[in-house]
Protein backbone atom coordinates (compact mmCIF):
# COMPACT_ATOMS: atom_id res chain seq x y z
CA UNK A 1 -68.28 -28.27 -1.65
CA UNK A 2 -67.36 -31.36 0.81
CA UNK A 3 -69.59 -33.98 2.88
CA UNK A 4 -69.05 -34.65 6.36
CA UNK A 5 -68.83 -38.16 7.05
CA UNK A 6 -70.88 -40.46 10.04
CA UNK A 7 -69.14 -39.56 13.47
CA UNK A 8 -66.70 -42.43 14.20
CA UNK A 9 -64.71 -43.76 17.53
CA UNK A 10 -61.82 -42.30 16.75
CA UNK A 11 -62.39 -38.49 14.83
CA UNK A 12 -65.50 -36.38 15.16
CA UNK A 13 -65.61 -35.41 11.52
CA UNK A 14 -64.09 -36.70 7.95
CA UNK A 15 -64.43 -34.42 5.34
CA UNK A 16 -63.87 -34.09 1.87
CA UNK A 17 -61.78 -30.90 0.67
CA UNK A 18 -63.50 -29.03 -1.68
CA UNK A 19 -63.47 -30.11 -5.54
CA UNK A 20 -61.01 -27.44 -6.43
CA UNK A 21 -58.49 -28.55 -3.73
CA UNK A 22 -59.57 -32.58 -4.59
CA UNK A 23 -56.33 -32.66 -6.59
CA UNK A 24 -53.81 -31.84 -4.18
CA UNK A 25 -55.33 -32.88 -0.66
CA UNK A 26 -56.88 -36.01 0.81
CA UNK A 27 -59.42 -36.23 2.93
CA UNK A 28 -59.30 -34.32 6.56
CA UNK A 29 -60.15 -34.61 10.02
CA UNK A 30 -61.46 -33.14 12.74
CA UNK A 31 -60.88 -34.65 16.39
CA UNK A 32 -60.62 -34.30 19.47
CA UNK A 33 -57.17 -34.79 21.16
CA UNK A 34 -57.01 -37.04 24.65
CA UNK A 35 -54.98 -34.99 27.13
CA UNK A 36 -51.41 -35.71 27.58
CA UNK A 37 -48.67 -37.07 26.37
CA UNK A 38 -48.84 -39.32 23.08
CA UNK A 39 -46.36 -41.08 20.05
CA UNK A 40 -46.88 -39.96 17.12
CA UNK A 41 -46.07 -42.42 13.79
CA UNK A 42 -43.66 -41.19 11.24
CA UNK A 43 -45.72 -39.85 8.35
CA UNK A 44 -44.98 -39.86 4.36
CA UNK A 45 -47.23 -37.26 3.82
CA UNK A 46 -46.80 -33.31 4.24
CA UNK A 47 -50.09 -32.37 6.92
CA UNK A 48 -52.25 -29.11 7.61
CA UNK A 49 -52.50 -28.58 10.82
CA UNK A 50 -54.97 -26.59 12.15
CA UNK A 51 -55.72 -26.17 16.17
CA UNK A 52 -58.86 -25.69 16.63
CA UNK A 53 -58.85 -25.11 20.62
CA UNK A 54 -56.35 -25.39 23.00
CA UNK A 55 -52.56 -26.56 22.61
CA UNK A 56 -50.00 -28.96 21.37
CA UNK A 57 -46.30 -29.46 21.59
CA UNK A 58 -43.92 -31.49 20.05
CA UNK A 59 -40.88 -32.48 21.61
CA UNK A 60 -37.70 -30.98 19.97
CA UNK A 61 -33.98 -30.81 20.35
CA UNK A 62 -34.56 -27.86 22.55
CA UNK A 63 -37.33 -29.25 24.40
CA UNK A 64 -41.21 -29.27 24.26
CA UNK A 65 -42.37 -26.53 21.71
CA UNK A 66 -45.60 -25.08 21.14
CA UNK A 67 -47.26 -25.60 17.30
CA UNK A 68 -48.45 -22.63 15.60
CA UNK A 69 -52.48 -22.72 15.29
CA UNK A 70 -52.03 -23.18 11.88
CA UNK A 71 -48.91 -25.52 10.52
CA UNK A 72 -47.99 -26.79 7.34
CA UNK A 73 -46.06 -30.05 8.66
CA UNK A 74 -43.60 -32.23 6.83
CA UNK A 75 -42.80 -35.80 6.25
CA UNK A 76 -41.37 -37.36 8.97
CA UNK A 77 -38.72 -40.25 9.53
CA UNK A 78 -39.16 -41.22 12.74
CA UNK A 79 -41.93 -41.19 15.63
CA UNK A 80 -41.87 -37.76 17.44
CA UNK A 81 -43.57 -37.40 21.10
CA UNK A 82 -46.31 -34.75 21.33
CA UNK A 83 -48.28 -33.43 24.50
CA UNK A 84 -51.79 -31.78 23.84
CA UNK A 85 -53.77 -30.19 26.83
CA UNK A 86 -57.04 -31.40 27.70
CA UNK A 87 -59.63 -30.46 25.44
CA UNK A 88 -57.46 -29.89 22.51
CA UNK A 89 -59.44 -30.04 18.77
CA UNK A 90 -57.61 -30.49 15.90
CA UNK A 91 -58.35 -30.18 11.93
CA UNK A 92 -55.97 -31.62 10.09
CA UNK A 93 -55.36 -32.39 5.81
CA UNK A 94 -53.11 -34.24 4.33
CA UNK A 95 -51.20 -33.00 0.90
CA UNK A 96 -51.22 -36.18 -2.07
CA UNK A 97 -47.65 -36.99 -3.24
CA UNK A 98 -46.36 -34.55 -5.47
CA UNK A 99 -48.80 -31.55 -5.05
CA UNK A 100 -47.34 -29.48 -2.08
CA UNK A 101 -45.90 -27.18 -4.65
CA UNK A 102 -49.86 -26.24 -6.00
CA UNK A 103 -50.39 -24.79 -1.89
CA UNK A 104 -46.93 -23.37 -1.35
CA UNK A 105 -43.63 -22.08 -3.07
CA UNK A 106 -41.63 -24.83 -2.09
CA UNK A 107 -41.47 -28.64 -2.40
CA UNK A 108 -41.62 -31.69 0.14
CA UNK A 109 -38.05 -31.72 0.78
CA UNK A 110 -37.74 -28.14 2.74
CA UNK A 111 -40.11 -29.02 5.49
CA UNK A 112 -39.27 -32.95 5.96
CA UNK A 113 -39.14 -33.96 9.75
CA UNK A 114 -39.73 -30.07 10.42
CA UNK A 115 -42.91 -27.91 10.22
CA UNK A 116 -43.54 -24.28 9.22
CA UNK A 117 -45.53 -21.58 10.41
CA UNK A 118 -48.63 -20.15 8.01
CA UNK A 119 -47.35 -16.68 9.00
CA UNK A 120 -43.98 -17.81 7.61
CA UNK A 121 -44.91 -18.06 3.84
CA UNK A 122 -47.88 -16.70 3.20
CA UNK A 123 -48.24 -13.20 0.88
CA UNK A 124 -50.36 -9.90 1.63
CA UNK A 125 -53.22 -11.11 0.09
CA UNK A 126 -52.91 -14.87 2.02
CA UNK A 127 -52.64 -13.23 5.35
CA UNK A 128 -55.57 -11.35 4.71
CA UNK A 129 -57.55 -14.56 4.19
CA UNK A 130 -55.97 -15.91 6.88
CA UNK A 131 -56.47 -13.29 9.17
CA UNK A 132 -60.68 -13.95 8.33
CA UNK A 133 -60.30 -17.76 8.71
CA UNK A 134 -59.25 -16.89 12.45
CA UNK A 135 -62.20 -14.65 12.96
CA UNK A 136 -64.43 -17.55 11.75
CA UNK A 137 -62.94 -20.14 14.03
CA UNK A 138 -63.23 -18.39 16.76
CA UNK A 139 -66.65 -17.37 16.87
CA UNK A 140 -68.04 -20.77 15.84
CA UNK A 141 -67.78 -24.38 17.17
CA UNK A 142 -69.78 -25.53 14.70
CA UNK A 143 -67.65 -28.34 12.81
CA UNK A 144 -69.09 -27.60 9.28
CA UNK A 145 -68.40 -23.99 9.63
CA UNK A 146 -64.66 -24.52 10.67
CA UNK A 147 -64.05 -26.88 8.08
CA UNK A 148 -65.53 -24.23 5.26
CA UNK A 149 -63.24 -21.65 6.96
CA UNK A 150 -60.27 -23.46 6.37
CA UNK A 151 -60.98 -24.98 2.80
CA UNK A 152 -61.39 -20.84 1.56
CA UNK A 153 -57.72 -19.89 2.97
CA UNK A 154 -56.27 -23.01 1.37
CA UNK A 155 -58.17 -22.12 -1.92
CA UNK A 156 -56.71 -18.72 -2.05
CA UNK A 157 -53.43 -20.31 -1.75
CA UNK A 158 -54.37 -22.61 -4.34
CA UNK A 159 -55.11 -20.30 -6.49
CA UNK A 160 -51.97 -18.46 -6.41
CA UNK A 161 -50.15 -20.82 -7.50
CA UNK A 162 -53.00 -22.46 -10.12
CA UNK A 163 -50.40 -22.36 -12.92
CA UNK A 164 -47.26 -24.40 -10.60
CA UNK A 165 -46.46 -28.03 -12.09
CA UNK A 166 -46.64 -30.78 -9.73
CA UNK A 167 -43.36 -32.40 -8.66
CA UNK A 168 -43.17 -36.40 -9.09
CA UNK A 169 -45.69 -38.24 -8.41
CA UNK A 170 -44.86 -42.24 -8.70
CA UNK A 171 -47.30 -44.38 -10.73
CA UNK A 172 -49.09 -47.04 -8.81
CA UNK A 173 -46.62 -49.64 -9.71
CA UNK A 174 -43.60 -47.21 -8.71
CA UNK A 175 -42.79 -48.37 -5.77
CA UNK A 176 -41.71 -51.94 -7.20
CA UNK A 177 -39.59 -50.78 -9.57
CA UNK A 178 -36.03 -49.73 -9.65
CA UNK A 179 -34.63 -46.40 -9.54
CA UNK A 180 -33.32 -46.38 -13.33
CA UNK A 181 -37.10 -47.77 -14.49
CA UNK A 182 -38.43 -44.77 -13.18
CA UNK A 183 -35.94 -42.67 -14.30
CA UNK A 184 -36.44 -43.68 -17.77
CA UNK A 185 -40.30 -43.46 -17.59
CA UNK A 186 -39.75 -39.89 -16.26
CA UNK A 187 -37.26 -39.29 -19.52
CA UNK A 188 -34.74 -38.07 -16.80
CA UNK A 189 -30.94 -39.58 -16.03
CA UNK A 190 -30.87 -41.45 -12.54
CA UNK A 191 -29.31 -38.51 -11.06
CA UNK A 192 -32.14 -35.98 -12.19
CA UNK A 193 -34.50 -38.38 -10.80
CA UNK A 194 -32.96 -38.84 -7.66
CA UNK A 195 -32.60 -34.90 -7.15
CA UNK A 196 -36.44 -34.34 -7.97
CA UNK A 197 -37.73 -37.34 -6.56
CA UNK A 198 -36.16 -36.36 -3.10
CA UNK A 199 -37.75 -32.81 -3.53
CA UNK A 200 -41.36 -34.46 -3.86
CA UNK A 201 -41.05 -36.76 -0.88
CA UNK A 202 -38.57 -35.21 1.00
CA UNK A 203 -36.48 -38.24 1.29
CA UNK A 204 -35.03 -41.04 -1.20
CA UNK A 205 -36.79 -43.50 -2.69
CA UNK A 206 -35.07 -46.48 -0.76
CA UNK A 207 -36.36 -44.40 2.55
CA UNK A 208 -39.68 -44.33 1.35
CA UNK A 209 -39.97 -47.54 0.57
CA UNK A 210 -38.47 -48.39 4.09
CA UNK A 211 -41.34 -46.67 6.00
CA UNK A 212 -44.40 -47.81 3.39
CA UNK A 213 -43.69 -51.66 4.69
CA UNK A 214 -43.27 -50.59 7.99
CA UNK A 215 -46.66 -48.29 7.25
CA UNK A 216 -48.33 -51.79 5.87
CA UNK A 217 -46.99 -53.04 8.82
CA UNK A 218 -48.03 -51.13 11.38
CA UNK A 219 -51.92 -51.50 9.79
CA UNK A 220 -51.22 -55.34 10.16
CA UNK A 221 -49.88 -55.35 14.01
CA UNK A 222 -52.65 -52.62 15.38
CA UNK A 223 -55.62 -55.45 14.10
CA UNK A 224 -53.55 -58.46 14.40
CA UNK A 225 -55.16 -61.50 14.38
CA UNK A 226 -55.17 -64.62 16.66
CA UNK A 227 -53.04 -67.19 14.87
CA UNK A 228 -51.18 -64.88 13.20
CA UNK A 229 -47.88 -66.84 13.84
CA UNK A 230 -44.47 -65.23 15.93
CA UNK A 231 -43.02 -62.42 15.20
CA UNK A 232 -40.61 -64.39 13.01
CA UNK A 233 -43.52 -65.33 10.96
CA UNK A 234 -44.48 -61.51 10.77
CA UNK A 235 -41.44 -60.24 9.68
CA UNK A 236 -41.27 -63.45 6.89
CA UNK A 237 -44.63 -62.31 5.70
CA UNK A 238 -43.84 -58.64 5.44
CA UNK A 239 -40.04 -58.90 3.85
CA UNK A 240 -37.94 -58.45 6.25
CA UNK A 241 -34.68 -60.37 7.06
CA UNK A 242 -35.43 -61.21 10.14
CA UNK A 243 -37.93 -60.76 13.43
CA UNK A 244 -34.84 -57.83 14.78
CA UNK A 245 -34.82 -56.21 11.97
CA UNK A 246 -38.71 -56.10 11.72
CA UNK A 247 -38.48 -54.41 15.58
CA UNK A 248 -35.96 -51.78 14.44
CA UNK A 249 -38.40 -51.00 12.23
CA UNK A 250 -41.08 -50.56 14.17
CA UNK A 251 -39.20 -48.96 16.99
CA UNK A 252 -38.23 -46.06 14.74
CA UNK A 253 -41.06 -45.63 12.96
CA UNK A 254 -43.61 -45.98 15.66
CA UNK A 255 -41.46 -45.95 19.03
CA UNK A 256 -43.12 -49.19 20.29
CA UNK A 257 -41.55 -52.45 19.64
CA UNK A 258 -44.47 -54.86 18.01
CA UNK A 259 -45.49 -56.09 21.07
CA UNK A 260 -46.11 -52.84 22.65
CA UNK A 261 -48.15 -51.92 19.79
CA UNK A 262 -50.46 -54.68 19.55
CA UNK A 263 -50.97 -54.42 23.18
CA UNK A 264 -51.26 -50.33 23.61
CA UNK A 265 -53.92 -50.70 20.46
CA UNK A 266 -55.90 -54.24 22.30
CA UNK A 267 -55.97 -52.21 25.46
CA UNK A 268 -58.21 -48.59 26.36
CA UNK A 269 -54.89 -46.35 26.07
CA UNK A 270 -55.91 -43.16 25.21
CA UNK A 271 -52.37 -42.80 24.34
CA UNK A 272 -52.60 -44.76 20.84
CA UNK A 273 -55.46 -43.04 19.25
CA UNK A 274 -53.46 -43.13 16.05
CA UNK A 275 -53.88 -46.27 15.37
CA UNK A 276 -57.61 -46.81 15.93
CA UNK A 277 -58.45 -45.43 13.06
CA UNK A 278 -60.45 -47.18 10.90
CA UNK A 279 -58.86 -48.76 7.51
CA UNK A 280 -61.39 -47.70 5.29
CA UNK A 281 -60.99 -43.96 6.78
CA UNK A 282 -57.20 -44.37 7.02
CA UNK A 283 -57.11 -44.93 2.90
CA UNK A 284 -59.44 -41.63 2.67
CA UNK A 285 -56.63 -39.56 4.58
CA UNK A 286 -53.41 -41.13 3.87
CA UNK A 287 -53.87 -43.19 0.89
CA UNK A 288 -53.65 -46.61 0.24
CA UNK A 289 -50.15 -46.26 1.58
CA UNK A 290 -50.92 -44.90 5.18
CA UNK A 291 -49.20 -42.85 7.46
């Protein structure tokens, strides 16, 4: 149904989800978490979440809170701090543009910079699958096992809602054109396209394409190269107006200026495990847009 993939520095496992699911999710991964505290990059993507052992909490309005073992997490805007005890192992999966609506009842939009609980949406029969996926992680370790656990829960979920349409998904060359382009390609008025487009990606279309150069970005800064040129140069390079508005940026999306980045990544910080991942395997879970 899936491979698992050579061990690498940064994850334990990557895995394929299984062909029936290949439409709507990426790749996943299993890892293990350092201990402690940790930034998190603001992700396009929707994520299953799936802890595997231990704990970890997100900070919040209201403080540090505890995530569910199993969450289905939204989009986010902005970087968000995280703790995870020591030991901590984590599955995760992320949902392709458009498809969250073929694994749940509701689109992008309702879950953006938020997360829900499993327990929270899923129906009699879902909770029942559920219920055995728990057994099954808790009585094995063994990676391939836990991984074949979760891909049957999110199947059964799949296949309640085999018949739902996909929301919008932008063509490869969407991101470059304008708002009434796409609305015309889609045969809907601006408006219309606005109002579903922010369903499917939980935010607009000039946000989006805000955070995928900052995204393109951030893959540029974490394996910077010598000679690259100032920061000036950087932001030149990458579109922006000028080297302060390249660290706002960064700052949000990443909460590191550029500098702090390239150094955290350069140096043995456990703290900035995101962003050793390598390019190749970021494409397989992200996409060739990244976080």
């Amino acid at each position: 149904m899936f491979y698992l993939a050579i061990k690498h520095a940064t994850m334990d496992f990557l895995f394929a989800p299984s062909p029936a699911l290949a439409g709507c999710l990426l790749h996943g991964m299993v890892k293990a978490l350092p201990g402690g505290g940790y930034v998190l990059p603001a992700g396009m993507h929707p994520l299953i979440l799936v802890i595997l052992r231990v704990e970890i909490r997100v900070c919040r309005p209201g403080g540090m809170q505890p995530m569910a073992r199993f969450s289905l997490c939204g989009g986010t805007r902005e970087s968000l701090r995280a703790w995870a005890a020591p030991g901590t192992r984590i599955l995760t999966l992320a949902v392709k543009p458009g498809q969250l609506r073929r694994i749940v009842d509701f689109p992008a939009l309702t879950i953006m910079d938020s997360w829900a609980d499993f327990d929270d949406f899923l129906t009699g029969q879902e909770r029942g699958e559920a219920a055995r996926c728990q057994a099954r992680l808790a009585e094995t370790d063994d990676t391939a096992g836990q991984v074949q656990a979760v891909m049957a829960l999110l199947s059964v979920l799949h296949q309640g809602r085999a018949g739902g349409k996909a929301d919008i998904v932008l063509p490869p060359d969407g991101f470059s054109l304008p708002p009434a382009a796409l609305a015309a390609r889609f045969g809907l008025s601006l408006r219309q396209f606005e109002r579903r487009f922010r369903a499917s990606y939980g935010q607009s279309l000039r946000g989006l394409r805000q955070q995928l150069r900052c995204s393109q970005l951030m893959r540029f800064v974490a394996g910077r190269p010598s000679g690259a040129g100032t920061w000036a140069d950087v932001a030149a390079r990458f579109g922006y107006c000028d080297q302060s508005h390249l660290i706002h940026d960064v700052l949000r999306f990443t909460g590191y200026t550029p500098g702090q980045l390239a150094a955290g990544v350069a140096s043995e910080d456990p703290a900035f495990w995101p962003y050793r991942v390598a390019p190749l395997h970021m494409t397989r879970l992200f996409g060739p847009s990244g976080y």
